[in-house]
N, C-alpha and C. Protein backbone atom coordinates (compact mmCIF):
# COMPACT_ATOMS: atom_id res chain seq x y z
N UNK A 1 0.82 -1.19 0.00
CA UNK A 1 0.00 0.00 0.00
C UNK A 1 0.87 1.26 0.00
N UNK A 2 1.84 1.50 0.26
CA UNK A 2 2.88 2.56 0.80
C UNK A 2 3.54 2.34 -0.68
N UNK A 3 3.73 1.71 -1.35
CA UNK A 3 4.20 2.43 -2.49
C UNK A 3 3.15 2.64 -3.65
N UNK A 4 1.88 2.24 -3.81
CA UNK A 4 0.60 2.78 -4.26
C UNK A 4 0.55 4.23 -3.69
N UNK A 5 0.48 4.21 -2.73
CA UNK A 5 0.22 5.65 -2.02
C UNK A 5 1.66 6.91 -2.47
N UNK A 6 2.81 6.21 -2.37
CA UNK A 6 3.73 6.84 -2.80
C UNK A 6 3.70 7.46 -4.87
N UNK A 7 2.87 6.46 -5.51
CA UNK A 7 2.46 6.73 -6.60
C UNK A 7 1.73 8.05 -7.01
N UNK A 8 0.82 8.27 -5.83
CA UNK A 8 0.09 8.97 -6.20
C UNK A 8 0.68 10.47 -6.00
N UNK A 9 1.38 10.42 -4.84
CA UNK A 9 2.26 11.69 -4.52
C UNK A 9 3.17 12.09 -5.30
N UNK A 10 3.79 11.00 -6.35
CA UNK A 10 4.51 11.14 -7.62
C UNK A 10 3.80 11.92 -8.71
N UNK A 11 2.75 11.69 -8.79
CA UNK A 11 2.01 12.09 -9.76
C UNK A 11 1.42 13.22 -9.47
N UNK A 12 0.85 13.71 -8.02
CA UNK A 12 0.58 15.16 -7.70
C UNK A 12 1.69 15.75 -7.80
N UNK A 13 2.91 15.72 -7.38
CA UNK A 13 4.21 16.28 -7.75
C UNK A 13 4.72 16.73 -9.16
N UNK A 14 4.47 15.60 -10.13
CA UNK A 14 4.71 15.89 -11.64
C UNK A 14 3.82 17.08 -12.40
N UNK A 15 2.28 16.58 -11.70
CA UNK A 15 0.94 17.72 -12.35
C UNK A 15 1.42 18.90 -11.98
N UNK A 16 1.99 19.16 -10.61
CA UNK A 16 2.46 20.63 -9.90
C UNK A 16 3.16 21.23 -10.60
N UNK A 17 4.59 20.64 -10.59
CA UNK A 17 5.51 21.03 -12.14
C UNK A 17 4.78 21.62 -13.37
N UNK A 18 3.78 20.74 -13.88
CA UNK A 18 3.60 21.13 -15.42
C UNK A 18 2.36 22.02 -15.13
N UNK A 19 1.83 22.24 -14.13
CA UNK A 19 0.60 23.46 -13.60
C UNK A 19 -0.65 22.73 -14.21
N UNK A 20 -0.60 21.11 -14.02
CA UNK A 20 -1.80 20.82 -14.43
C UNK A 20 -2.58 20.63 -13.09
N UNK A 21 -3.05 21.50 -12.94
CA UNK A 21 -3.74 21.72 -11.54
C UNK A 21 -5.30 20.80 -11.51
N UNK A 22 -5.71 20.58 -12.54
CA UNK A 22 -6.96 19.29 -12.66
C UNK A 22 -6.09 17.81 -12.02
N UNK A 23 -5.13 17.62 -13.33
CA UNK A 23 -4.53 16.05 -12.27
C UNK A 23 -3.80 16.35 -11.17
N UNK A 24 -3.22 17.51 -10.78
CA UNK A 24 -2.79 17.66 -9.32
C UNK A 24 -3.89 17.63 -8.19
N UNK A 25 -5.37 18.05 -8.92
CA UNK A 25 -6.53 17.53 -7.61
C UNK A 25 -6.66 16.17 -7.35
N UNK A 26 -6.76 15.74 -8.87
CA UNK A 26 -7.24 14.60 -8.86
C UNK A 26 -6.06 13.44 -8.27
N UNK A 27 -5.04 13.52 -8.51
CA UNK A 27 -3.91 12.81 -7.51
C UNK A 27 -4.15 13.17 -6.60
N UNK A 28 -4.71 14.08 -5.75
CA UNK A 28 -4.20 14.77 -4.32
C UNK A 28 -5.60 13.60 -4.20
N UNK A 29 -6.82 14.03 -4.10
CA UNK A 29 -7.63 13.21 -4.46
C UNK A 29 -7.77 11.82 -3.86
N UNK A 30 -6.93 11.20 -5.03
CA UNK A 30 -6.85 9.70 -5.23
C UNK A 30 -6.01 9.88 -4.05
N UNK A 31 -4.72 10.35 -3.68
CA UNK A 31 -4.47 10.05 -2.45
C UNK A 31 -4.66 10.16 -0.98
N UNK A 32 -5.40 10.91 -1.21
CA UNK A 32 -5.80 11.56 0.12
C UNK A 32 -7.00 10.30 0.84
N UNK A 33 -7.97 9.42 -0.92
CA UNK A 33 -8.47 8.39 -0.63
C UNK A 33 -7.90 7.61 0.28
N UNK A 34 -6.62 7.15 -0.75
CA UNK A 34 -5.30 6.08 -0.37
C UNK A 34 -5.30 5.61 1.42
N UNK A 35 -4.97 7.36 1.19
CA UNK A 35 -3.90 7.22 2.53
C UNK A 35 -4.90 6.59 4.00
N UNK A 36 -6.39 7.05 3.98
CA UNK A 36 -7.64 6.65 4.98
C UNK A 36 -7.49 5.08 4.85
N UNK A 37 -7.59 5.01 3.81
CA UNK A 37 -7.76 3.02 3.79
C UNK A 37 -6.48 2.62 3.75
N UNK A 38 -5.07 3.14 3.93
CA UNK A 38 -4.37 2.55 4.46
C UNK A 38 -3.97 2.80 5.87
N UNK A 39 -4.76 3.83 6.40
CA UNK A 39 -4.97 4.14 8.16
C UNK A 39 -5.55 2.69 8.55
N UNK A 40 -6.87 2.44 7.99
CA UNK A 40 -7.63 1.72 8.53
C UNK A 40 -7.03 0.35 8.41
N UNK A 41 -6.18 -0.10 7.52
CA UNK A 41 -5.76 -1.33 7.63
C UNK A 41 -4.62 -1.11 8.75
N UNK A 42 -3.83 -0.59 9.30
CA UNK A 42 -2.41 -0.23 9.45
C UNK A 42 -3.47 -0.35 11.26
N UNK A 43 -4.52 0.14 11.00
CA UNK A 43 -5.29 0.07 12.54
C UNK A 43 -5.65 -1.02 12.85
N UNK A 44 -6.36 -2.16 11.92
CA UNK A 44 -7.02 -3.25 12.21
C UNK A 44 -6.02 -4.21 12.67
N UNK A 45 -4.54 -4.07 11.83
CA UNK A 45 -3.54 -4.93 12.19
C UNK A 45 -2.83 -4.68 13.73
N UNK A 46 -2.83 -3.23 13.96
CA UNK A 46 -2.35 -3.40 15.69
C UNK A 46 -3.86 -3.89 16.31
N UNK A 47 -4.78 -3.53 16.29
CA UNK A 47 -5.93 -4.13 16.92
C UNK A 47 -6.00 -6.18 16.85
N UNK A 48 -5.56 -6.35 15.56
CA UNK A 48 -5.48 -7.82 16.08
C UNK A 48 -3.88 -8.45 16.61
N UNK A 49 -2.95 -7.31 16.42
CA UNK A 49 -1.64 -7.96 16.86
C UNK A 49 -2.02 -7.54 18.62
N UNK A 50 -2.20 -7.02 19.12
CA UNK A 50 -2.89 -6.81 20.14
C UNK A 50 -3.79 -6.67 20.88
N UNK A 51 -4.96 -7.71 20.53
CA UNK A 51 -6.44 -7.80 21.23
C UNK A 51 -6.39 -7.59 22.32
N UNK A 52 -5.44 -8.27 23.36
CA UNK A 52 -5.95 -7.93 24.90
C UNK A 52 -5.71 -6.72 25.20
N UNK A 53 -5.16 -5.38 24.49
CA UNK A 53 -5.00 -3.96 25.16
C UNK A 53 -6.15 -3.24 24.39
N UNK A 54 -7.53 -3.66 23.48
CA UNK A 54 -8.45 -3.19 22.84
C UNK A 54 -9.72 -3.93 23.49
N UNK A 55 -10.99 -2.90 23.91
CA UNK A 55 -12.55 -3.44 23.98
C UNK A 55 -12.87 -3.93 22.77
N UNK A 56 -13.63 -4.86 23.47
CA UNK A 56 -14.75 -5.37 22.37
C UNK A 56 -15.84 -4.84 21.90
């Protein structure tokens, strides 16, 4: 996921350069998606590497 996500920051970076400010949203965008659903996995995995310090 971290280098998907790193993709996308490549590509808002390149649009910035050339002032294409449509695919610089739309990367920012797509990553800004990215980056939530890779919170949420990056969360579920300490939650099961560590159940007994989490409620049920």
């Amino acid at each position: 996921m971290l280098y998907i996500h790193l993709k996308f920051v490549n590509d808002q970076a390149v649009a910035r350069l050339k002032k294409d400010w449509s695919g610089d949203n739309r990367a920012y965008d797509l990553g800004d998606d990215h980056i939530l659903k890779m919170a949420d996995m990056l969360a579920e995995g300490i939650v099961k590497q560590f159940q007994n310090h989490f409620r049920q």
